[in-house]
Structure formats: C-alpha cells, structure tokens
Protein backbone atom coordinates (compact mmCIF):
# COMPACT_ATOMS: atom_id res chain seq x y z
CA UNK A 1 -57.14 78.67 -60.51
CA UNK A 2 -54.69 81.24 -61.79
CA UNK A 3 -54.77 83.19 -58.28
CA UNK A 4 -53.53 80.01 -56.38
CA UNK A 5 -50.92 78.52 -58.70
CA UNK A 6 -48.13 81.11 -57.75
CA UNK A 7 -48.27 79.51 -54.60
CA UNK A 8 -47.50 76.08 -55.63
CA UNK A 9 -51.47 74.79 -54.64
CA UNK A 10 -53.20 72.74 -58.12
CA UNK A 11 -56.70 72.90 -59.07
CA UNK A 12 -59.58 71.86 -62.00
CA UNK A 13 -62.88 72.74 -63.09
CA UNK A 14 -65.93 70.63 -63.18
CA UNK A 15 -69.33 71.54 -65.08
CA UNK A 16 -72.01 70.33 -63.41
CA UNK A 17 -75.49 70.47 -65.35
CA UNK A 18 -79.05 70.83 -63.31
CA UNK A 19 -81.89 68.89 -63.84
CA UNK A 20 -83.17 72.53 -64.97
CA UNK A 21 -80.03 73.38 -67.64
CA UNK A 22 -78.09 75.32 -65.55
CA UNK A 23 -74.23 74.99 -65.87
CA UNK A 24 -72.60 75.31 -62.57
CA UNK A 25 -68.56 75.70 -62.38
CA UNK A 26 -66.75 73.68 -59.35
CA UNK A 27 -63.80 74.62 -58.23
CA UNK A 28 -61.32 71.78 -56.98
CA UNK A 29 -58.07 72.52 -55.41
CA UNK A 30 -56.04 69.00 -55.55
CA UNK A 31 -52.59 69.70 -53.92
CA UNK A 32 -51.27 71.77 -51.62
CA UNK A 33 -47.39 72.62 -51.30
CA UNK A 34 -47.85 71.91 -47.28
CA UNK A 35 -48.74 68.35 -47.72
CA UNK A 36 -47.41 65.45 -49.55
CA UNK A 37 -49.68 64.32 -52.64
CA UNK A 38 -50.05 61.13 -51.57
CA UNK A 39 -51.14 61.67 -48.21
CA UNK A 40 -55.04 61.05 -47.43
CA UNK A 41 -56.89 64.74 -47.04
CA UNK A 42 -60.45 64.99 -45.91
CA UNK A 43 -63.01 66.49 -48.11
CA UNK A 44 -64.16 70.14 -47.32
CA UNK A 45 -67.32 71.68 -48.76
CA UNK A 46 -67.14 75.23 -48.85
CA UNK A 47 -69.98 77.65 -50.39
CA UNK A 48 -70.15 80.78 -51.44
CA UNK A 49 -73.50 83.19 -51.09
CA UNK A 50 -75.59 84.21 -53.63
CA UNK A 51 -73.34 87.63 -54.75
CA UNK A 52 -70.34 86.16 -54.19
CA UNK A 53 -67.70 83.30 -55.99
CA UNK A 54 -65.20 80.97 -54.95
CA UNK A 55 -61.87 83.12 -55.40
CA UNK A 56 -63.22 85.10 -52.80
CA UNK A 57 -62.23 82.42 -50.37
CA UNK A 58 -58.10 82.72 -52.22
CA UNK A 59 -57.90 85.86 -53.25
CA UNK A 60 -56.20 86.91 -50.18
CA UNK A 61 -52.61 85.96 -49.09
CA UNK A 62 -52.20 82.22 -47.82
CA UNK A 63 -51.87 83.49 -44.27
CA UNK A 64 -55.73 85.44 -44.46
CA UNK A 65 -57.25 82.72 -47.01
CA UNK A 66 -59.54 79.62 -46.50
C-alpha cells in the first residue's frame, strides 16, 4: 500500500486462512483520487501468477499501471 498512497489512492490488508493453514494477504485498494468516495465502483478481481505479487500491477506510474 505504501507504493500507491503518494498518489492519493487508499488501501487495506485482509488475511485470509485456507482450509489447509495457509495465510494468504489481499490487497484492497478503496479510493481512488479520480472518483468521488461515495460513488458506486464495480468490483475487479485481478490475479497475479505463481512468481509474481500484487504491486506488480502499481508499481509503475498511474499512466502504465492497472
């Protein structure tokens, strides 16, 4: 979350534990500074492969980023 808060987007963290005891971090970005908070955004799903993590999809400027 620290790579997307200089550009005014908010985010948390949810654990999620499997049925098997694995503890699996998720990512949720909850604003954006291009749309009002209180305007109705649709839900996107976006997952990483299996050598890879989710700042990949941020760590770029906002104009090359997911």
């Amino acid at each position: 979350l620290d790579l997307i808060k200089p550009y005014g987007y908010t985010g948390e963290h949810h654990y999620v534990t499997t049925i098997d005891g694995y503890i699996l971090r998720i990512d949720r970005i909850t604003s954006s500074p291009l749309a009002p908070t209180n305007q109705e955004k649709p839900v996107v799903y976006i997952q990483h492969g299996l050598i890879s993590a989710s700042d990949h999809f941020v760590f770029w400027k906002r104009e090359t980023s997911l």
